[in-house]
C-alpha atoms as a PDB file:
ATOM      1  CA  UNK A   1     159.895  60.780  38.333  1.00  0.00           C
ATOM      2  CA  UNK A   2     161.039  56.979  39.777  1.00  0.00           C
ATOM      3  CA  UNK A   3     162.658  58.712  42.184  1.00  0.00           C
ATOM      4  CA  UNK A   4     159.557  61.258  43.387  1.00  0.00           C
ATOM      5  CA  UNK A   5     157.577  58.207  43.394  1.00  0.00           C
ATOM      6  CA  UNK A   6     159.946  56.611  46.010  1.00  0.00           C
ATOM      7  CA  UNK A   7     160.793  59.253  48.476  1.00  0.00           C
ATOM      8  CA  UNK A   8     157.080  59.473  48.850  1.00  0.00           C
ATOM      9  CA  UNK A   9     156.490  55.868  49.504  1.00  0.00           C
ATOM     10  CA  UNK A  10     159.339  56.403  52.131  1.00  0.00           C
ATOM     11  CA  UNK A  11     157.355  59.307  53.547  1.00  0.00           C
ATOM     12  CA  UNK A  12     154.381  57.093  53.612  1.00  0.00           C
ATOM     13  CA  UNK A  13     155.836  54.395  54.982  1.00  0.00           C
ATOM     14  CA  UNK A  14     157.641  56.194  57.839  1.00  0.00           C
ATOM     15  CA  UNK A  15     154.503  57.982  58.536  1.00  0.00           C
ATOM     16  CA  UNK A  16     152.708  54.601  58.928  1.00  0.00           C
ATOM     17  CA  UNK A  17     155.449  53.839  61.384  1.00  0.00           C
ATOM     18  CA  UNK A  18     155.450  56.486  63.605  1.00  0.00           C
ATOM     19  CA  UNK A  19     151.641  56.650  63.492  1.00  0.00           C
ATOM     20  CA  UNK A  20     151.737  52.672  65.117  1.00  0.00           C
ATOM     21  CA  UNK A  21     153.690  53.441  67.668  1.00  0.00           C
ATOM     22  CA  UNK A  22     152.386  56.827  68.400  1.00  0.00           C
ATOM     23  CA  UNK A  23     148.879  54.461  68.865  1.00  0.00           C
ATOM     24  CA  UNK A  24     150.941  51.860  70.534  1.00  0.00           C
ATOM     25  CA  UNK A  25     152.719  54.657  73.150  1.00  0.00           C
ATOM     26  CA  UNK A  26     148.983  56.239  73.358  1.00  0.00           C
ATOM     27  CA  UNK A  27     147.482  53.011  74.348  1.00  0.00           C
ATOM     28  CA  UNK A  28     150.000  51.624  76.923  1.00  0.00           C
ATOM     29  CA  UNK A  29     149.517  55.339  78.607  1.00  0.00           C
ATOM     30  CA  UNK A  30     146.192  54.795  78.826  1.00  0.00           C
ATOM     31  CA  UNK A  31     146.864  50.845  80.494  1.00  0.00           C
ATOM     32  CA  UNK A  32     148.903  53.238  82.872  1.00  0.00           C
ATOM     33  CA  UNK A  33     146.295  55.421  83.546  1.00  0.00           C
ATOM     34  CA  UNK A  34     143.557  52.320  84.096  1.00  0.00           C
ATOM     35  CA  UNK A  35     146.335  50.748  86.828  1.00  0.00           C
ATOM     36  CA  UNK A  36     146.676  54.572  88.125  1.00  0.00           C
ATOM     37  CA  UNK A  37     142.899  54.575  88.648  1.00  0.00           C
ATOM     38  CA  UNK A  38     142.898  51.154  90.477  1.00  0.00           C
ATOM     39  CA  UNK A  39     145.230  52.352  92.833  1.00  0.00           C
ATOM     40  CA  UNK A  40     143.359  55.473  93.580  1.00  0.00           C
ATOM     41  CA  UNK A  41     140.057  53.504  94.611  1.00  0.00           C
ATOM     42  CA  UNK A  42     141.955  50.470  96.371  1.00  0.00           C
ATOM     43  CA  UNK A  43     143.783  53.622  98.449  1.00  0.00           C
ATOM     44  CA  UNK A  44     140.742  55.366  99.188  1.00  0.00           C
ATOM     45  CA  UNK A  45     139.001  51.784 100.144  1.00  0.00           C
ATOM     46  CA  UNK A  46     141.830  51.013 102.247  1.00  0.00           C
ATOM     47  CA  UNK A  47     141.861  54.291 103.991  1.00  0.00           C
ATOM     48  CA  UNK A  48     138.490  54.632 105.054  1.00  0.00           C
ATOM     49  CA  UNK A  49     138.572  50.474 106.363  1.00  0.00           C
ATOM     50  CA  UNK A  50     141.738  51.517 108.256  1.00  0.00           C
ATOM     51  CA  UNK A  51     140.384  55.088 109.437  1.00  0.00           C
ATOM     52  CA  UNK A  52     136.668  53.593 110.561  1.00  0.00           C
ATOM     53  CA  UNK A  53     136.926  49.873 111.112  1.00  0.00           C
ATOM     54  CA  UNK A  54     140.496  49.694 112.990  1.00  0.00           C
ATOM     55  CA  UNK A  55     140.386  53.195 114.251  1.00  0.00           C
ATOM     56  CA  UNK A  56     143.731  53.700 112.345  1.00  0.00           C
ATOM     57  CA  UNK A  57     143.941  56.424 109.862  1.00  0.00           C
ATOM     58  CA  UNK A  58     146.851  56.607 107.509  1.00  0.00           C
ATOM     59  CA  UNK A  59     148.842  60.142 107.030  1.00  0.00           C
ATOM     60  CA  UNK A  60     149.933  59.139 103.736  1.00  0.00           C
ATOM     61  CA  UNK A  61     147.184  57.572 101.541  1.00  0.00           C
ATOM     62  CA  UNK A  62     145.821  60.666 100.300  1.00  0.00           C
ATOM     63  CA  UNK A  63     148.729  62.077  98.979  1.00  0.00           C
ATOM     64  CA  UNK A  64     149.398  59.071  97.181  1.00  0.00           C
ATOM     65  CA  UNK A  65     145.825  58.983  95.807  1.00  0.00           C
ATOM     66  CA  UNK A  66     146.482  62.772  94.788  1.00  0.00           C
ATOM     67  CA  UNK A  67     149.575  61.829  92.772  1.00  0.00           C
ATOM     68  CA  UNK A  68     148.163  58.958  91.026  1.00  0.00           C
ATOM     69  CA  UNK A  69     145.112  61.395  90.369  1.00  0.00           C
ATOM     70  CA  UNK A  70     147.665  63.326  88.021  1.00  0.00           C
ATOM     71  CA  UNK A  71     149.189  60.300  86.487  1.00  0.00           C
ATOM     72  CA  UNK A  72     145.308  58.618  85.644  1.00  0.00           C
ATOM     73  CA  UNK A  73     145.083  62.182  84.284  1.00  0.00           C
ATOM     74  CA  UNK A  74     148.175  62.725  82.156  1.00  0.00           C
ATOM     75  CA  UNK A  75     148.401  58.951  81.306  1.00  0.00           C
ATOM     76  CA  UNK A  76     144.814  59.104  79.372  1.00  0.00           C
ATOM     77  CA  UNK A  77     144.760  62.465  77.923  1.00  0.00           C
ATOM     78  CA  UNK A  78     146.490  61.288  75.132  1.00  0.00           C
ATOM     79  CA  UNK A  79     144.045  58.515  74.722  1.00  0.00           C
ATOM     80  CA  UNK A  80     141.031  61.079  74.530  1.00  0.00           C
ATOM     81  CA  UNK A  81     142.771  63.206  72.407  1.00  0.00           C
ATOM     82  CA  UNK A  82     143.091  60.518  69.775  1.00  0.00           C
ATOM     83  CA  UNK A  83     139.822  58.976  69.979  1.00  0.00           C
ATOM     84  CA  UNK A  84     138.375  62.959  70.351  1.00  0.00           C
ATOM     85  CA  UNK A  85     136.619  62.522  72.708  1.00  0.00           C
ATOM     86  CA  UNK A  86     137.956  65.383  74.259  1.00  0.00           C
ATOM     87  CA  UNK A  87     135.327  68.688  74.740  1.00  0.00           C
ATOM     88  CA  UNK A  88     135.225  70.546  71.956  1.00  0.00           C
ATOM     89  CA  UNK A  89     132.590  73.672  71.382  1.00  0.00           C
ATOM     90  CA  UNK A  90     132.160  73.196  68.031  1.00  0.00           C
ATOM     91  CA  UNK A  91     129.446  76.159  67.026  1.00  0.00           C
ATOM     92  CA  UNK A  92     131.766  77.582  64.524  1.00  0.00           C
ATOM     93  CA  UNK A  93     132.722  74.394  62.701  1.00  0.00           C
ATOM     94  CA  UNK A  94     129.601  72.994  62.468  1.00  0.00           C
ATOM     95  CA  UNK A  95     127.775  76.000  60.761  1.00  0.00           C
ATOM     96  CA  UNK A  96     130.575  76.233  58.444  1.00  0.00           C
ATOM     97  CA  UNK A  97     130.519  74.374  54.632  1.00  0.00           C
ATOM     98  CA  UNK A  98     132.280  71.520  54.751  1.00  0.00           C
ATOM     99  CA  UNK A  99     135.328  72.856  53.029  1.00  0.00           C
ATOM    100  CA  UNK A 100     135.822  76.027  55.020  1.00  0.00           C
ATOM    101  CA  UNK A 101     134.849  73.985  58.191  1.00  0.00           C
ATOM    102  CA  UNK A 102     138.029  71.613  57.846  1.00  0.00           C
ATOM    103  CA  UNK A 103     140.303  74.910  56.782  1.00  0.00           C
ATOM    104  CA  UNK A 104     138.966  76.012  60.232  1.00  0.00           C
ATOM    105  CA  UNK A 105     139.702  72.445  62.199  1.00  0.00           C
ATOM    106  CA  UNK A 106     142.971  72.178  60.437  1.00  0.00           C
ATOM    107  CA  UNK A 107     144.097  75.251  61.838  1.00  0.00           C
ATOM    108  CA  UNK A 108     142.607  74.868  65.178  1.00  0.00           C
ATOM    109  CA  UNK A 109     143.959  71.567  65.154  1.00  0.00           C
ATOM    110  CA  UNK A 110     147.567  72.666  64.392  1.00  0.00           C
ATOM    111  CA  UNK A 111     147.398  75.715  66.896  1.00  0.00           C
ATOM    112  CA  UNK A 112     146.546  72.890  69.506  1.00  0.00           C
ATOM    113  CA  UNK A 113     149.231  70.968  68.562  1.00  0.00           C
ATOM    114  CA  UNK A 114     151.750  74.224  69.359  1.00  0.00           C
ATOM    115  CA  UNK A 115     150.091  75.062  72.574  1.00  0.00           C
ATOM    116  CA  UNK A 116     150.544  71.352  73.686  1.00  0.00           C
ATOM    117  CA  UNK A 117     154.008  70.654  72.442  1.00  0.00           C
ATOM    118  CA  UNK A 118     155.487  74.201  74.027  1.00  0.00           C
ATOM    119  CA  UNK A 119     153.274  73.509  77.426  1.00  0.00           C
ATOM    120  CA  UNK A 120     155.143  70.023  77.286  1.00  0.00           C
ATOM    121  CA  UNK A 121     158.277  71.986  76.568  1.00  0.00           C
ATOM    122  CA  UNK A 122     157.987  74.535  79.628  1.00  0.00           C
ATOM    123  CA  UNK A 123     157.239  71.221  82.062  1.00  0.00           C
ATOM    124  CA  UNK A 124     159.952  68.974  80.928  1.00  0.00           C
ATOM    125  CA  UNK A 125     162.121  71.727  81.457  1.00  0.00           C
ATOM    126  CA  UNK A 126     160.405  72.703  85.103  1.00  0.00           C
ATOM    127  CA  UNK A 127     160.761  69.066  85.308  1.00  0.00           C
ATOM    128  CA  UNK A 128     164.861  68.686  85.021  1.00  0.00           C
ATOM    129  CA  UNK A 129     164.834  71.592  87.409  1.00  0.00           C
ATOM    130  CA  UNK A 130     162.591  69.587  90.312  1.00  0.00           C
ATOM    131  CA  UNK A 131     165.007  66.971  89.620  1.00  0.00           C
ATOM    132  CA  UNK A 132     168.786  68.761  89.619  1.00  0.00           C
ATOM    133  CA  UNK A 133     167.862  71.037  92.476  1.00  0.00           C
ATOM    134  CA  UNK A 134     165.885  68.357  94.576  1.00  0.00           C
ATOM    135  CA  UNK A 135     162.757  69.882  94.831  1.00  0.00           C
ATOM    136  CA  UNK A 136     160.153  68.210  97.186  1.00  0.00           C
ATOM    137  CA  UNK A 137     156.602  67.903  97.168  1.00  0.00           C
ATOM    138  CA  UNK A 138     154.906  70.046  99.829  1.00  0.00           C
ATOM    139  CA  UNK A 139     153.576  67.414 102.016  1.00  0.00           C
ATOM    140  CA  UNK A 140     153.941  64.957 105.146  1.00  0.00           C
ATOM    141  CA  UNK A 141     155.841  62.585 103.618  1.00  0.00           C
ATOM    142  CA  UNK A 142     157.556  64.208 100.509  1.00  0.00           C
ATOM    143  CA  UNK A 143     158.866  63.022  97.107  1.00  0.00           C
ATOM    144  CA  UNK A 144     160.701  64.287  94.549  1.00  0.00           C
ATOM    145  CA  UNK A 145     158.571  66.457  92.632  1.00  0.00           C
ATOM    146  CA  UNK A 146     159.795  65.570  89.432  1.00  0.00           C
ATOM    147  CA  UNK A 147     158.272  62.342  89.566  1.00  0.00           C
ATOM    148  CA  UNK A 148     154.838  64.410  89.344  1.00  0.00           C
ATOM    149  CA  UNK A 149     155.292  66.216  87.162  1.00  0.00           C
ATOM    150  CA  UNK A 150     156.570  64.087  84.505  1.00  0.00           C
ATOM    151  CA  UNK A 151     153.758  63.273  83.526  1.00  0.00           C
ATOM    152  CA  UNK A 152     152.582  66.380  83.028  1.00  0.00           C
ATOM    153  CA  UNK A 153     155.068  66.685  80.374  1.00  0.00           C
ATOM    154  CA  UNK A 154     154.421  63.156  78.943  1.00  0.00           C
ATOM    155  CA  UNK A 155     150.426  63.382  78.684  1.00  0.00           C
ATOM    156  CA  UNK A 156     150.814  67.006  77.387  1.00  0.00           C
ATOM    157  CA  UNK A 157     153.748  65.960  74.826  1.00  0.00           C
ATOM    158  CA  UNK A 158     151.880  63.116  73.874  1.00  0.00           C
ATOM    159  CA  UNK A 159     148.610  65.441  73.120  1.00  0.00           C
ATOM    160  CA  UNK A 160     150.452  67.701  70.816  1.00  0.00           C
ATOM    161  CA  UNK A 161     151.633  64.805  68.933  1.00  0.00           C
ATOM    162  CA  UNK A 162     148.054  63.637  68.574  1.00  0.00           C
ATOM    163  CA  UNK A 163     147.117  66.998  67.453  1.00  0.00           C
ATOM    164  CA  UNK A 164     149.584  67.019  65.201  1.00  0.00           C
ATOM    165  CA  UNK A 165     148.941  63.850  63.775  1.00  0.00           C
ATOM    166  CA  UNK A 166     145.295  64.753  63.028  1.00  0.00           C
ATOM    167  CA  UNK A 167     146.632  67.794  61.432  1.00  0.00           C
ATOM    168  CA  UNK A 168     148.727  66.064  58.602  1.00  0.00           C
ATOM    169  CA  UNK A 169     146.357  63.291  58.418  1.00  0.00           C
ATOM    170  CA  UNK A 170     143.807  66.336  57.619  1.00  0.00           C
ATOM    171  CA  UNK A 171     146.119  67.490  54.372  1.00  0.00           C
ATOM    172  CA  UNK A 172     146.824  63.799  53.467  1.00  0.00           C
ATOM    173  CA  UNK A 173     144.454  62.586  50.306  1.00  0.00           C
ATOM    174  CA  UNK A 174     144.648  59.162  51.481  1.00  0.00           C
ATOM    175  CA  UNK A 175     143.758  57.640  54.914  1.00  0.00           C
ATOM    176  CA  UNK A 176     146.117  55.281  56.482  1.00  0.00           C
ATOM    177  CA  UNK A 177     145.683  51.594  55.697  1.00  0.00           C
ATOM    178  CA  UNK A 178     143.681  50.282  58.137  1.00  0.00           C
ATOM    179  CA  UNK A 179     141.512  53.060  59.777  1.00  0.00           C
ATOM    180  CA  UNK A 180     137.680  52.845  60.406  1.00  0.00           C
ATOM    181  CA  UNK A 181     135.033  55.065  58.280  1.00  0.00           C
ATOM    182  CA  UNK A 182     135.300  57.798  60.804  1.00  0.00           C
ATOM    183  CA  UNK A 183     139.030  58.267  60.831  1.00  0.00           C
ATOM    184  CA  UNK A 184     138.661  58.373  56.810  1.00  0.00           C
ATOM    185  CA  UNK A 185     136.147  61.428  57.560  1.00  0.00           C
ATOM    186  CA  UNK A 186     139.153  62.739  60.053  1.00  0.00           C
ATOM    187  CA  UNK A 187     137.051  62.052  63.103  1.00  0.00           C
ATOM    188  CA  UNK A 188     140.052  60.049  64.826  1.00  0.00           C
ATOM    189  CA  UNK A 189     138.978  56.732  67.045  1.00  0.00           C
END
């Protein structure tokens, strides 16, 4: 029984661990995303002082601005998909009892967690490809395309994690040390 007791303290406490830095990786993403933001409206702020005031457009600020667009994105879906604050049409579940209502969210929950974590699979894979074969962006002044759509792959990866997290923490009868009354009730902030 000793024994029992122990590899589920071990389970516990590795869960703990990858739950911090699965919070820790969420959060710096989202940093990321902030600094990806910045950029955008410093670029567009530049551009049209450069394109009006000096006469002087620029022929590559927008397609920086649209490739930081997809980092802000990719870099802070994770971050809305742990707080979940993510949409969610939620008709079903809430005129559900509570019991059959989380049977329901578990499940959605989990099937989000596949969709995300094969999506991620299919773009890190696309991803490799960009990068052996070389593959350029489509525009005036190209760049690899891979380093695009890695984040793609990240954010989405990252999401299914989430999900999945959310999903176990669902079937777990305790909540982690240290979470807020609404994570106890599996709404995750």
């Amino acid at each position: 029984m000793s024994g029992l007791i122990r590899e589920t303290y071990a389970l516990t406490h590795s869960f703990k661990k990858l739950d911090r830095g699965l919070r820790l990786l969420t959060q710096l993403s989202f940093q990321i995303g902030a600094i990806a933001l910045a950029g955008m409206v410093t670029l567009y702020v530049y551009e049209v002082f450069v394109r009006y005031a000096l006469n002087a457009p620029t022929t590559w600020t927008l397609e920086v601005v649209g490739y930081l667009l997809c980092v802000m994105i990719f870099m802070t879906a994770p971050e809305v998909t742990r707080k979940g604050s993510h949409i969610v049409i939620d008709i079903l579940i809430a005129n559900l009892p509570s019991s059959k209502a989380n049977i329901v969210f578990k499940g959605l929950t989990i099937v989000s967690a596949i969709v995300c974590l094969f999506t991620a699979y299919i773009a890190a894979n696309e991803t490799i490809t960009q990068f052996t074969r070389g593959v350029m962006t489509n525009a005036g002044h190209p760049i690899p395309k891979g380093l695009v759509s890695i984040f793609i792959a990240y954010g989405v990866g990252v999401c299914g994690l989430l999900f999945l997290r959310q999903a176990i923490e669902r079937t777990r009868l305790q909540p982690l040390q240290g979470e807020s009354d609404n994570e106890k009730e599996g709404v995750l902030n």
